[in-house]
Protein backbone atom coordinates (compact mmCIF):
# COMPACT_ATOMS: atom_id res chain seq x y z
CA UNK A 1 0.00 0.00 0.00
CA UNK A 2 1.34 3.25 -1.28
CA UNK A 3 2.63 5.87 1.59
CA UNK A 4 2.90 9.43 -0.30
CA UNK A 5 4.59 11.27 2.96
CA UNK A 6 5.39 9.95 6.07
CA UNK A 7 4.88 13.69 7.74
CA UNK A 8 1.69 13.14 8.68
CA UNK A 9 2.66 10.14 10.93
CA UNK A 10 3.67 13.08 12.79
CA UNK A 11 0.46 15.10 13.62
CA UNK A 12 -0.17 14.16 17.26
CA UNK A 13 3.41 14.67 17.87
CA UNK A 14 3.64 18.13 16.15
CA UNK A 15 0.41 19.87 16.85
CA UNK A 16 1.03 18.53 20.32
CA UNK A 17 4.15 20.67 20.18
CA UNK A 18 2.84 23.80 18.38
CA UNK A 19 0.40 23.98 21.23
CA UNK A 20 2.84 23.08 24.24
CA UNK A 21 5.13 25.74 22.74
CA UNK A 22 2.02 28.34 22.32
CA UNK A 23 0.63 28.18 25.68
CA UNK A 24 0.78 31.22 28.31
CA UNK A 25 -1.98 30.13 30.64
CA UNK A 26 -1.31 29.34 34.47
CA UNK A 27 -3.19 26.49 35.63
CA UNK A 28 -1.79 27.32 39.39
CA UNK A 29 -0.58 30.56 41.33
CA UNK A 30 2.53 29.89 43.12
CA UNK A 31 3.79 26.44 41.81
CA UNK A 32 6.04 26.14 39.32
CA UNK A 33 5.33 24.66 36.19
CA UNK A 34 8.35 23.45 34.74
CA UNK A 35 7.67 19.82 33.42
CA UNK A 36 10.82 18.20 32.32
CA UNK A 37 8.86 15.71 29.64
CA UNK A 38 7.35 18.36 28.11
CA UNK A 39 8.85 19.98 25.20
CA UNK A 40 9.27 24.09 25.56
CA UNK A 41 11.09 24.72 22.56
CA UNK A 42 10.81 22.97 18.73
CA UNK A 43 12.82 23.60 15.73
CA UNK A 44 11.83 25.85 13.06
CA UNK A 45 11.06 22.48 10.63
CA UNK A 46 8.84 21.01 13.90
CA UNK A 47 6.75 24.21 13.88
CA UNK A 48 6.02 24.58 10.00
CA UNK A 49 5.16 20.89 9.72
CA UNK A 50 2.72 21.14 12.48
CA UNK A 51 0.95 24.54 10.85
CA UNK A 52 1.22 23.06 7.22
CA UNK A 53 -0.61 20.05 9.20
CA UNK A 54 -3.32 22.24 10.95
CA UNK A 55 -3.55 23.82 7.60
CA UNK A 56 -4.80 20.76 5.65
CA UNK A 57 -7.04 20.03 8.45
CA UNK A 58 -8.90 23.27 8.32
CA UNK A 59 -9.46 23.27 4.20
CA UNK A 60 -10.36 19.27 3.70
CA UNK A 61 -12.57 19.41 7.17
CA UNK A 62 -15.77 20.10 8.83
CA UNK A 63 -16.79 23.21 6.51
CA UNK A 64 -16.02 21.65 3.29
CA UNK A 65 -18.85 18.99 3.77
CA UNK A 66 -21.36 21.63 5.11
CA UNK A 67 -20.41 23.85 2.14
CA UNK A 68 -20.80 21.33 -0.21
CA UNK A 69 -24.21 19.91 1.21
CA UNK A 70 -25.25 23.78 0.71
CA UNK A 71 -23.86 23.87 -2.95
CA UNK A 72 -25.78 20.60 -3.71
CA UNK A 73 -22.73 18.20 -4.71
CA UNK A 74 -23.15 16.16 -1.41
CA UNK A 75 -26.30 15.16 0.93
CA UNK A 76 -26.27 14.78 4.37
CA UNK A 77 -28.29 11.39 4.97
CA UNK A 78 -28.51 10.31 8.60
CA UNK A 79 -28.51 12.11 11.88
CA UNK A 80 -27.43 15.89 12.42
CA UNK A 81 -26.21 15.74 8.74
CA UNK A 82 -29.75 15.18 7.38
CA UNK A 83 -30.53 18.51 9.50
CA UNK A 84 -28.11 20.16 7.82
CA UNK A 85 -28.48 19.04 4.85
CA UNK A 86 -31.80 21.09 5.24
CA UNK A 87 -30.28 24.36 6.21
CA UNK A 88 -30.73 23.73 9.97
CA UNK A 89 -27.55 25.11 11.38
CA UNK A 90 -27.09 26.85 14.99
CA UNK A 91 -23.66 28.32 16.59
CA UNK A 92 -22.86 25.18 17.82
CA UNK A 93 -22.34 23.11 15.11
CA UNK A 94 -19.26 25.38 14.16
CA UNK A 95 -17.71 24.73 17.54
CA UNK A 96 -15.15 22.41 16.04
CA UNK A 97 -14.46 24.43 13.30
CA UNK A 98 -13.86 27.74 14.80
CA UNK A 99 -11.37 26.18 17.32
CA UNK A 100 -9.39 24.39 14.20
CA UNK A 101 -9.38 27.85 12.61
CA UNK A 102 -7.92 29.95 15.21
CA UNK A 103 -6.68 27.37 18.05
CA UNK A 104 -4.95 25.16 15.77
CA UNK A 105 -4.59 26.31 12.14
CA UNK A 106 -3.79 30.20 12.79
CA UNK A 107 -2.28 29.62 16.19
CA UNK A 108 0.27 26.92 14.69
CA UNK A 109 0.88 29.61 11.55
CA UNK A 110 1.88 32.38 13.52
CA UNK A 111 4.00 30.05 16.23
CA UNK A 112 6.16 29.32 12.27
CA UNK A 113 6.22 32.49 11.31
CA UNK A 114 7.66 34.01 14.66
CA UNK A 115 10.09 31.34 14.98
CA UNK A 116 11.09 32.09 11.04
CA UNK A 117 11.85 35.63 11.89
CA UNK A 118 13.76 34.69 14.75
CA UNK A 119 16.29 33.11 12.53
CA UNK A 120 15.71 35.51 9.81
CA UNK A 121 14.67 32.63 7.48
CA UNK A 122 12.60 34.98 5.21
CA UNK A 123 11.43 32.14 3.22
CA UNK A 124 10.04 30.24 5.47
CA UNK A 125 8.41 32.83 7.05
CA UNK A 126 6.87 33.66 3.65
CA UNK A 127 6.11 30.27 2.96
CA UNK A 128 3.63 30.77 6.71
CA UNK A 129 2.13 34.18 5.35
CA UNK A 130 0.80 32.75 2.81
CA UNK A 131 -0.86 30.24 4.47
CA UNK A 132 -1.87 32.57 7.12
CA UNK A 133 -3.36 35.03 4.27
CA UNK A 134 -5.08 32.13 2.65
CA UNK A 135 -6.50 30.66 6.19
CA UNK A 136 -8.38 33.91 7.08
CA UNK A 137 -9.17 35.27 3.28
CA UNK A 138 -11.54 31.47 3.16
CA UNK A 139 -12.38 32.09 6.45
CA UNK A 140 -13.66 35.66 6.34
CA UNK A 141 -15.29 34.59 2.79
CA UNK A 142 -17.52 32.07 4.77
CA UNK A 143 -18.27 34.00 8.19
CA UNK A 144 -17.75 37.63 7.56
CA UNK A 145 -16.49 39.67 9.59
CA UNK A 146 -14.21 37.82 12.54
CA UNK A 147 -11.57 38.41 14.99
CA UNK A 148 -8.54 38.79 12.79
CA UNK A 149 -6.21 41.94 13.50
CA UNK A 150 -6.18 41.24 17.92
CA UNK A 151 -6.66 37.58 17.46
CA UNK A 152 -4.27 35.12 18.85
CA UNK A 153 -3.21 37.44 21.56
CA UNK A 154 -5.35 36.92 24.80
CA UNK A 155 -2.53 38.37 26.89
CA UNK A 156 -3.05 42.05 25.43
CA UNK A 157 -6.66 41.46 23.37
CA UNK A 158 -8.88 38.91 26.15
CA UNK A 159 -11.95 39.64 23.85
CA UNK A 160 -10.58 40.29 20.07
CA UNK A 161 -12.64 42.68 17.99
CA UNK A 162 -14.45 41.53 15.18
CA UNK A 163 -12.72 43.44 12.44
CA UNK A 164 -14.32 44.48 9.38
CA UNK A 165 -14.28 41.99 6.11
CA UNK A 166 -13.41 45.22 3.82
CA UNK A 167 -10.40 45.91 6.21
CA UNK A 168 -9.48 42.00 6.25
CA UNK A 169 -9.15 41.74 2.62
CA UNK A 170 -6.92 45.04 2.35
CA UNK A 171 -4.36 43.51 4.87
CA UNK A 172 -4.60 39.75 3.13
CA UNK A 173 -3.37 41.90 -0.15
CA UNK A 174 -0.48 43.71 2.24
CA UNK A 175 0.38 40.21 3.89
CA UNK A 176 0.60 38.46 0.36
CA UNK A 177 3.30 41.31 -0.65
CA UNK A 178 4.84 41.43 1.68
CA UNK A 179 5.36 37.46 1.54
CA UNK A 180 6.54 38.52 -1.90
CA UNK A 181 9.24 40.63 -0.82
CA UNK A 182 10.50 38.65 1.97
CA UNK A 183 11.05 35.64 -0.46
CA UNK A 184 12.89 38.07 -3.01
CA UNK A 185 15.15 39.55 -0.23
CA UNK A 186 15.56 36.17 1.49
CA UNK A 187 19.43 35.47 1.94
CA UNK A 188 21.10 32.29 0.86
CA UNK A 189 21.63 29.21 2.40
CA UNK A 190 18.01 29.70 4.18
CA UNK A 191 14.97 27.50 2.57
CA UNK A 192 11.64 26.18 3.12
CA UNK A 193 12.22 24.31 6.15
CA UNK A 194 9.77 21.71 7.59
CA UNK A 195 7.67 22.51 3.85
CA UNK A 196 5.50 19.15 3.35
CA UNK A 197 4.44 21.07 -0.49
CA UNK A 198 7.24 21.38 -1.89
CA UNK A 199 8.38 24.10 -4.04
CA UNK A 200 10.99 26.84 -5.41
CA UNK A 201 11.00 30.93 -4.61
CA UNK A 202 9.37 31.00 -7.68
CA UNK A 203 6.28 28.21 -7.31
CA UNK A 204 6.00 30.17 -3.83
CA UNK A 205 5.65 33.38 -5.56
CA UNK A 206 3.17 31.64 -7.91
CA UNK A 207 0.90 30.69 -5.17
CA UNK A 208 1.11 33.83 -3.33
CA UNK A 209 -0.63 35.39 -6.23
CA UNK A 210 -2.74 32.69 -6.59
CA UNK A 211 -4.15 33.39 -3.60
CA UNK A 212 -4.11 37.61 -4.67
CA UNK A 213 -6.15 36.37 -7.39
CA UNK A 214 -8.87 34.70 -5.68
CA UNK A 215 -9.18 37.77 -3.54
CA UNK A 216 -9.41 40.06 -5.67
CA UNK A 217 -12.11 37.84 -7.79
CA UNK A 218 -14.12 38.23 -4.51
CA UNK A 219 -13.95 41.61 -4.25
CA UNK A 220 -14.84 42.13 -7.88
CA UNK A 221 -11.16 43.76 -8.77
CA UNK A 222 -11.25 42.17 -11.97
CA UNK A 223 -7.96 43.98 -13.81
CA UNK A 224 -5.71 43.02 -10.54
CA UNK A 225 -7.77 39.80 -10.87
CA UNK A 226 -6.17 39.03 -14.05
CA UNK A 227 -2.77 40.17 -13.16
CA UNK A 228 -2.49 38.46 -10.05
CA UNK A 229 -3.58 35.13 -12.15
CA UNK A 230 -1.47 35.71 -14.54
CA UNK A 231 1.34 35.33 -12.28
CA UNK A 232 -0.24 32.47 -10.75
CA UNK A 233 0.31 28.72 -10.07
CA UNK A 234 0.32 27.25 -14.13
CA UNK A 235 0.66 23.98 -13.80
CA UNK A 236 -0.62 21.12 -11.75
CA UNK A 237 2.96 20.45 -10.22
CA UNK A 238 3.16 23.93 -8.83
CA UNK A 239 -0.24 22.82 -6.85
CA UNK A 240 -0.58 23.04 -2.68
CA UNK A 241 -1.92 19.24 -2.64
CA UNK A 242 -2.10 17.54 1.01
CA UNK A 243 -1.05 14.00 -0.24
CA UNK A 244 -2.81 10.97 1.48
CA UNK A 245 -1.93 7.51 2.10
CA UNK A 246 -3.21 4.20 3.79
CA UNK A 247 -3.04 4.47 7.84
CA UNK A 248 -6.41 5.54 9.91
CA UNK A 249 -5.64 8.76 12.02
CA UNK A 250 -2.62 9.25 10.60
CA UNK A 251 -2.57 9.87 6.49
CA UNK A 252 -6.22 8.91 5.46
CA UNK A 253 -7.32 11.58 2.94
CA UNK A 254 -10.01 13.23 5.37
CA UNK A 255 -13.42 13.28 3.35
CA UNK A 256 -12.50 9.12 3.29
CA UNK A 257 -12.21 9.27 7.01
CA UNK A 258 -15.38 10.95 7.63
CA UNK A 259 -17.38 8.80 5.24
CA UNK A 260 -16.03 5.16 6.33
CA UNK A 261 -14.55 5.02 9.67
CA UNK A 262 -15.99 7.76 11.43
CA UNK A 263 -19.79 8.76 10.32
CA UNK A 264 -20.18 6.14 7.81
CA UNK A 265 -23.54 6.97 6.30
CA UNK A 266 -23.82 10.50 7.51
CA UNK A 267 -23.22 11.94 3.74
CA UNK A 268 -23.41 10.99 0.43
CA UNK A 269 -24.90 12.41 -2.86
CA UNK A 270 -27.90 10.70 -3.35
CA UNK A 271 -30.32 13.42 -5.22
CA UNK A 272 -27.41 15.98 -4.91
CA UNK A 273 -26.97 18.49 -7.81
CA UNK A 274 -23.67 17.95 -9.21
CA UNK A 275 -23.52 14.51 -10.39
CA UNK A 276 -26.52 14.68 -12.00
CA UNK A 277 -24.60 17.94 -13.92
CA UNK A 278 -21.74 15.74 -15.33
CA UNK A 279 -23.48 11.94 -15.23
CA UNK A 280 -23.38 10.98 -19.24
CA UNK A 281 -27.09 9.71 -18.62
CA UNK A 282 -28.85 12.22 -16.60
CA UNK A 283 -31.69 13.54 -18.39
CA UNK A 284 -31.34 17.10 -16.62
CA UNK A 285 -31.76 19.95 -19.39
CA UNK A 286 -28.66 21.28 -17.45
CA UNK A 287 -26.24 18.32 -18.08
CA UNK A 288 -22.53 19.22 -19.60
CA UNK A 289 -22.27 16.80 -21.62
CA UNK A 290 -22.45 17.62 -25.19
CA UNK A 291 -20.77 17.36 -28.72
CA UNK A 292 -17.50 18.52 -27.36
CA UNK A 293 -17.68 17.81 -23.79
CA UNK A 294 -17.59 14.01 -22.45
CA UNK A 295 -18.02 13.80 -18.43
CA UNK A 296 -17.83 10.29 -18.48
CA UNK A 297 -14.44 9.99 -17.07
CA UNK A 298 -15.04 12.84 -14.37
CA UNK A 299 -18.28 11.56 -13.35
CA UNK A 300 -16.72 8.33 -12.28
CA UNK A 301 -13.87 9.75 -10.70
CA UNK A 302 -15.77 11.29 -8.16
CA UNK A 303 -19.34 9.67 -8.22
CA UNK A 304 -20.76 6.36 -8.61
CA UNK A 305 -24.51 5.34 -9.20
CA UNK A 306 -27.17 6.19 -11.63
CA UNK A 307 -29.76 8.78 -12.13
CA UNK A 308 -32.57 6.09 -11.53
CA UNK A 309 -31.40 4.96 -7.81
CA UNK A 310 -29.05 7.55 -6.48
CA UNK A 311 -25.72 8.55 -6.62
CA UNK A 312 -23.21 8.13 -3.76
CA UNK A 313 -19.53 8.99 -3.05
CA UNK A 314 -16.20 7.27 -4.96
CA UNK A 315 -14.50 5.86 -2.05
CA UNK A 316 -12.83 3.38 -3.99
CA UNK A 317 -9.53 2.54 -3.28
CA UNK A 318 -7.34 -0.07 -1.59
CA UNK A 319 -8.86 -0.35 1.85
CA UNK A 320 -11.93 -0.14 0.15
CA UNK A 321 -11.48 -2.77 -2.22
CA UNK A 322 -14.37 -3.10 -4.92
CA UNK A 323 -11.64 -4.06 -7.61
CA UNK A 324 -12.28 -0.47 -8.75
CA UNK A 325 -9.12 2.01 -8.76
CA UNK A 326 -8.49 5.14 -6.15
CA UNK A 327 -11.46 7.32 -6.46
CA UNK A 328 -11.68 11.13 -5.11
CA UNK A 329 -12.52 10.24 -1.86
CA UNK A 330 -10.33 7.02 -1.25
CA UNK A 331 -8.11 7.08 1.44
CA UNK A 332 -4.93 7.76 -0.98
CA UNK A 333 -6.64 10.54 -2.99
CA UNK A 334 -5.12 13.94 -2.84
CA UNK A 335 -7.05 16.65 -1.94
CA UNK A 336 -5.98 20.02 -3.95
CA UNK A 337 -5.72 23.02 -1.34
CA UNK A 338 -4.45 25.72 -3.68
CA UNK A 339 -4.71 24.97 -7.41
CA UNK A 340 -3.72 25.40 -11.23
CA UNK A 341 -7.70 24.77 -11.68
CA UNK A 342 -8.72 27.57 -9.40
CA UNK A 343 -6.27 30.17 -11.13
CA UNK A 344 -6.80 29.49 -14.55
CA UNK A 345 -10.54 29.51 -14.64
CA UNK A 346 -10.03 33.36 -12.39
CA UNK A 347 -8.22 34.06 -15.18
CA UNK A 348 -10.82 33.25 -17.92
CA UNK A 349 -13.44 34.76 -15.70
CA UNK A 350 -11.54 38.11 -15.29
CA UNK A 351 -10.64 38.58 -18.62
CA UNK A 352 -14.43 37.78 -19.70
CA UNK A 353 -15.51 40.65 -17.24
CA UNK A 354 -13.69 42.93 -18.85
CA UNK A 355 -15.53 42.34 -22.01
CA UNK A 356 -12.26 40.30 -23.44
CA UNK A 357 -14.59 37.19 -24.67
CA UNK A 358 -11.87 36.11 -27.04
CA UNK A 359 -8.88 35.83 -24.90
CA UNK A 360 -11.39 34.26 -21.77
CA UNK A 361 -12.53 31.60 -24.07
CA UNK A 362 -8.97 31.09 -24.94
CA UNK A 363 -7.68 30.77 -21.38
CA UNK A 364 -11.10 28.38 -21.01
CA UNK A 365 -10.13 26.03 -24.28
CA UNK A 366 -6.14 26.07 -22.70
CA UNK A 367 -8.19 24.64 -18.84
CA UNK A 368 -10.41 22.28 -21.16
CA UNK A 369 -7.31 21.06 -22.76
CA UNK A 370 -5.27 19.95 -19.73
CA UNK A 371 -8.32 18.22 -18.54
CA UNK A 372 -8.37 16.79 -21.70
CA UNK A 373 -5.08 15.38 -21.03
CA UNK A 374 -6.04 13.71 -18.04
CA UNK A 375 -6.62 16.91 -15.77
CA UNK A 376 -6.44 16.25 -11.92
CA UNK A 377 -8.28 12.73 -12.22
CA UNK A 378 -6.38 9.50 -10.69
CA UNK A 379 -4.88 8.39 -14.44
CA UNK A 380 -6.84 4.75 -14.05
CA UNK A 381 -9.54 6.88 -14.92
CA UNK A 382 -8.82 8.29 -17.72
CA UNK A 383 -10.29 6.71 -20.79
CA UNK A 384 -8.29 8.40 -23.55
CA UNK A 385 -8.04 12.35 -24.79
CA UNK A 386 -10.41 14.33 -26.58
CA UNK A 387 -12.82 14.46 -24.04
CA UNK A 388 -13.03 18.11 -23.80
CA UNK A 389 -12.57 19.60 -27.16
CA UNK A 390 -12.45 23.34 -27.83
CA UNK A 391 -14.83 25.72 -28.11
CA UNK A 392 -15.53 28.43 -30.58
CA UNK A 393 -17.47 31.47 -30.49
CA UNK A 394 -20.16 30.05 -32.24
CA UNK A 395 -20.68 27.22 -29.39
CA UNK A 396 -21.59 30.61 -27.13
CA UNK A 397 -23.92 32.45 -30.11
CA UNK A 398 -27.64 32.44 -29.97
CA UNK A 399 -28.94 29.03 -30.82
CA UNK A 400 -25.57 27.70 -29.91
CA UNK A 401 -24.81 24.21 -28.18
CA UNK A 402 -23.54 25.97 -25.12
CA UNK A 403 -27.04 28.78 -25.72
CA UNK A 404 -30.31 27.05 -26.17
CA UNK A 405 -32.03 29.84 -24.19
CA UNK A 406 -30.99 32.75 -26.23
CA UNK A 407 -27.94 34.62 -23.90
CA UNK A 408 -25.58 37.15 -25.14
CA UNK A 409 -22.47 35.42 -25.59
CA UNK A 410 -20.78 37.01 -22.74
CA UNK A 411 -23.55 35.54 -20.72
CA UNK A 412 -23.50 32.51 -22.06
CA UNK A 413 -19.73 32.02 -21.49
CA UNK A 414 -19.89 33.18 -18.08
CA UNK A 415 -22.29 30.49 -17.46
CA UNK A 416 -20.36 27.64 -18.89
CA UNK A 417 -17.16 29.21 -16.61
CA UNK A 418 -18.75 29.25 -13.63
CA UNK A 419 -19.90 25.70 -13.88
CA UNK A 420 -16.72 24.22 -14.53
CA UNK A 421 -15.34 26.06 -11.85
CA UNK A 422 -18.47 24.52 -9.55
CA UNK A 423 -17.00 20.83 -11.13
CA UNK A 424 -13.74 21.73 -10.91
CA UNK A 425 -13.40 22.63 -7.29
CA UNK A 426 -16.10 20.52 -6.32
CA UNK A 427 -15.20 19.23 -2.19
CA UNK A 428 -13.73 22.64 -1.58
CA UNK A 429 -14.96 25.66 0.22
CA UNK A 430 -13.95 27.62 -2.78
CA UNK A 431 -17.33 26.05 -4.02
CA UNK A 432 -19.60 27.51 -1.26
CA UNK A 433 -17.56 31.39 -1.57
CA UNK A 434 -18.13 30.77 -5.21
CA UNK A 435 -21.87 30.47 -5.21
CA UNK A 436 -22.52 33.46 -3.52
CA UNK A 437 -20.50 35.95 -5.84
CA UNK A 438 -22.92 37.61 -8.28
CA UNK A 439 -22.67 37.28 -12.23
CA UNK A 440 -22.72 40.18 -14.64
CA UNK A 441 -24.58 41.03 -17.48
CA UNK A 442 -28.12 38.86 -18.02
CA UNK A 443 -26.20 37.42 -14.50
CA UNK A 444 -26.10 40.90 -12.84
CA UNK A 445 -28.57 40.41 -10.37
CA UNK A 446 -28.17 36.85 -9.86
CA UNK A 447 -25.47 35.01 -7.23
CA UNK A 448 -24.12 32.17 -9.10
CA UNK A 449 -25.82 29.40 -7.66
CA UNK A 450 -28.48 31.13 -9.59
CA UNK A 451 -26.48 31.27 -12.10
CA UNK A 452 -26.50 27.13 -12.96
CA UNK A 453 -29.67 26.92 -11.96
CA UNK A 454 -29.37 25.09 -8.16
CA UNK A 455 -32.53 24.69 -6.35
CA UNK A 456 -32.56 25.38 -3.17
CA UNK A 457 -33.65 22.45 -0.55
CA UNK A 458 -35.54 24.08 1.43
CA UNK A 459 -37.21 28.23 0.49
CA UNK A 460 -36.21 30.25 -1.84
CA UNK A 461 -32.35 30.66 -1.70
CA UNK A 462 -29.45 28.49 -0.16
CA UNK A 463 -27.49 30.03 3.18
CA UNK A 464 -25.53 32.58 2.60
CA UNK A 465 -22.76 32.10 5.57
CA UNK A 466 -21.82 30.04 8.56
CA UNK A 467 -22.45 30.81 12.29
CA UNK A 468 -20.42 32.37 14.13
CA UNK A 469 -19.49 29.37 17.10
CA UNK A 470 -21.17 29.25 19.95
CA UNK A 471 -18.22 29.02 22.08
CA UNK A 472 -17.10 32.72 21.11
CA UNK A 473 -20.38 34.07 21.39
CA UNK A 474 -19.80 32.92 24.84
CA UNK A 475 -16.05 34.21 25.54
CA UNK A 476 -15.88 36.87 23.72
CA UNK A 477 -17.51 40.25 24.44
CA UNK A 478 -16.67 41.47 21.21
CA UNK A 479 -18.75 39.29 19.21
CA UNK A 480 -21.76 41.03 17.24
CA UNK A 481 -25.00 40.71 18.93
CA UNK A 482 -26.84 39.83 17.41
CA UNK A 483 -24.46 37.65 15.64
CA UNK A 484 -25.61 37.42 11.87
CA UNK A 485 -27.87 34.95 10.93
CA UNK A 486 -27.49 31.81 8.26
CA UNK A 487 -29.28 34.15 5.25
CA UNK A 488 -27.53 37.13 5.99
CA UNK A 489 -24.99 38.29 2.66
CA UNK A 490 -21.69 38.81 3.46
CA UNK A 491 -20.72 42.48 3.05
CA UNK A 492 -18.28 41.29 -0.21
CA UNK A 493 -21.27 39.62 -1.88
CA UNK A 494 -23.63 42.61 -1.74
C-alpha cells in the first residue's frame, strides 16, 4: 500500500508541540510549572510541519462537507447531517471548526512564522504568510467579519474585535506582498524548512498570487484579478496538494475518514446536484455533456450510481477494495488546497468581465485542454483524450450548443465558466464562496448558484454564511449581537 509522505505520521506529535510551545496560561498561582517531559522549545522544521498540518485540516474538514451539502454536490443522509443538509444550522455546530481555525490552524501559523523571523529565514516565514493570508481570506469569505487583527493574543486582546471583512481583505493583499518581498530579499543558504508542499521561490511566488487572485475575484477587482492570475500557479505540479496515504488517524485523505470510519452513512450524494450535472445519462436539461464535452471519465472519478437509484460517493480505493481504482474520496486521494484549476478559470473569468470574450474563451479552451489530457483525475480513470474539445465562439452564439435559451455570448460564457469552476473545485470551500459571488450582465442580479440553476432544498435561496461558534459568542464580548444569521450576505457579496 502506497505511503505518499510519512509527515503526517507526525500530527499528534507536532500539533502537540505547536500547542505546548504556544501556551501562556497558568493552571496554578505559586507552583512552578516546569515539566521536564514536556517539550518548551521545537525547531523551526517542527513548527512549519505542524501549521502546514493544521492547515490541511482546516481546508479538507468540517466546513467543506457543510459547504458542499449547501452547494448541492453532497447530501447529508442520517442524523445531524440530514438537519443540515436542510439548512438547519445553529452556533454550535461550528464549535469544532472555529477552534481548528484559530486554536490550531492560525495559532500553529503564527508560532512558524515568529520562529522564522527569529532566525531571519525569510522564506520560510513567507512560505507561513501565505498560508496565514489564505487561512483567514476562506475564512472571512464564509463568516464575515471575525476576529482577525487582535486575534491570537489573549494576553493584550482577552476579547478580540471583530474586524471588518473590507479591512481584512486590504491587509490579506499587504500580507501576500509582503510574503513577496520577503522571499525576493531572502538570503542564501536559508529554505523552506519543515515545507510538506514542496516548491521553489518561484512556485511560492506563484501561489502567493494565486491566492491575490482569488481575492481580488471576490472583491470584484477584476484587472488586478487578471494580473495576479497571470502570475499564478500554471501547472498542476506547482499545486498546494495535502497528499494521502493508507493508515487511519494518521494519512487517510479526510473526506474518506469521515465517510467510512468515522460517520459512515452520515453523507453521500444521493439526489445531490452535481452529479446529476456531469453523469453521461442524466436527463437534466442542465447536463454538460455535449458534442465537445464528455463527463464520463469525471463523473466516475468522483461519483458512482445512476440517475434512476441515487448517486453516492467514490471511495474506492485499496482499503476499500471493490476491484475499482483510487477514487476522489479514497483514502490515498489527494485533496488540492491551492490549485492550477482555481487560477486558470479566475483568469478566464476576469478577462471575460472585462468584455475580453476572445482571450477568456482562450484561457477556457487552454483549462479544457489539460483536462483533456487527463486533468487532476487518478490516471486509471482516464479513458483516452479528446474528451473536452475546444470551443468556438459560435458554441456561445444564440442558438448555440452551449445557448439554447438565447444569452448574449458574454452571458452565455460566463455560465459555462462558472460551472466548470463549480466541477472543478467541487469538495472545496472555494465552491460555497463561489456560489454566492454575483454574475454580470443577463447574470447581474443573480449570485451564481443562480447562475447554474441550483434549487434550493428548502425556500427560496441556499445560506448565505456560517455561524459564528457558539463558544465565542460565549467568551468573547466582542462578538456582534446579534451575531448574523445563516441568510444574511456577506458584506463582499452585496
Amino acid at each position: 500500500m502506497k505511503k505518499y509522505i510519512t509527515s503526517f505520521k507526525r500530527i499528534a506529535l507536532v500539533v502537540a508541540i505547536g500547542t505546548l510551545i504556544s501556551s501562556c496560561e497558568k493552571f496554578t498561582e505559586g507552583v512552578s510549572e516546569f515539566d521536564p517531559t514536556k517539550p518548551t522549545d521545537a525547531s523551526l522544521k517542527l513548527v512549519v510541519n505542524s501549521a502546514e498540518v493544521a492547515y490541511i485540516s482546516y481546508m479538507e474538514g468540517e466546513l467543506t462537507r457543510i459547504g458542499g451539502m449547501w452547494s448541492g454536490q453532497f447530501t447529508g443522509t442520517d442524523r445531524q447531517y440530514v438537519a443540515l443538509n436542510n439548512y438547519t444550522s445553529t452556533a454550535p455546530d461550528y464549535d469544532n471548526a472555529w477552534s481548528a481555525i484559530y486554536a490550531s490552524t492560525f495559532k500553529a501559523i503564527r508560532i512558524a512564522e515568529e520562529k522564522a523571523a527569529a532566525v531571519n529565514n525569510k522564506r520560510a516565514l513567507a512560505m507561513a504568510q501565505i498560508l496565514e493570508a489564505h487561512t483567514i481570506a476562506t475564512t472571512t469569505a464564509l463568516f464575515g467579519d471575525i476576529p482577525y487583527s487582535q486575534a491570537n493574543n489573549l494576553k493584550e486582546y482577552p476579547n478580540p474585535v471583530f474586524d471588518n471583512q473590507m479591512d481584512i481583505y486590504a491587509s490579506l493583499l499587504t500580507l501576500l506582498d509582503d510574503a513577496i518581498k520577503n522571499i525576493d530579499a531572502a538570503p542564501n543558504g536559508t529554505g523552506y524548512d519543515g515545507d510538506i508542499f514542496g516548491g521553489t521561490d518561484a512556485i511560492w511566488k506563484a501561489r502567493a498570487n494565486t491566492v491575490k487572485a482569488k481575492l481580488y475575484l471576490q472583491l470584484g477587482d477584476y484587472v488586478n484579478a487578471q494580473l495576479a492570475a497571470e502570475k499564478g500557479i500554471s501547472a498542476g505540479a506547482d499545486e498546494i496538494v495535502a497528499q494521502h496515504g493508507g493508515t487511519y488517524q494518521q494519512d487517510f485523505n479526510i473526506f474518506y475518514s469521515f465517510l467510512v470510519y468515522d460517520r459512515p452513512g452520515y453523507m453521500g450524494a444521493t439526489d445531490a446536484y452535481a452529479p446529476r450535472m456531469i453523469d453521461p445519462t442524466s436527463p437534466e436539461t442542465f447536463n454538460r455533456n455535449n458534442a465537445k464535452t464528455d463527463e464520463s471519465d469525471r463523473f466516475a472519478y468522483i461519483y458512482w450510481g445512476d440517475f434512476a437509484d441515487g448517486y453516492d460517493l467514490n471511495v474506492s480505493g485499496v482499503d476499500y477494495d471493490d476491484g475499482n481504482p483510487d477514487g476522489m474520496f479514497s483514502n490515498q486521494a489527494p485533496f488540492g488546497i491551492l490549485t492550477y484549476r482555481d487560477n486558470q478559470l479566475i483568469l478566464a473569468e476576469a478577462l471575460l468581465r472585462q468584455n475580453n470574450f476572445s482571450t477568456a474563451l482562450d484561457e477556457l479552451n487552454e483549462y479544457r485542454a489539460y483536462l483533456s489530457a487527463g486533468g487532476y483525475l487518478n490516471p486509471d480513470y482516464v479513458t483516452g483524450t479528446g474528451h473536452y474539445q475546444d470551443y468556438d465562439a459560435a458554441d456561445f452564439a444564440n442558438g448555440g450548443m452551449e445557448n439554447a435559451d438565447g444569452l448574449d455570448q458574454n452571458d452565455a460564457l460566463y455560465r459555462e465558466i462558472v460551472e466548470e469552476r463549480y466541477i472543478s473545485l467541487l469538495s472545496s470551500m472555494d465552491v460555497f464562496i463561489d456560489m454566492h459571488r454575483k454574475g454580470f450582465g443577463a447574470f447581474a442580479s443573480k449570485q451564481n448558484w443562480q447562475v447554474i440553476g441550483l434549487t434550493p432544498v428548502n425556500g427560496t435561496t441556499i445560506p448565505q454564511r456560517y455561524l459564528i461558534a457558539q463558544v465565542e459568542v460565549n467568551s468573547n464580548t466582542s462578538t456582534p449581537r446579534p451575531s448574523p444569521g445563516l441568510f444574511d450576505v456577506l458584506q463582499v457579496f452585496k
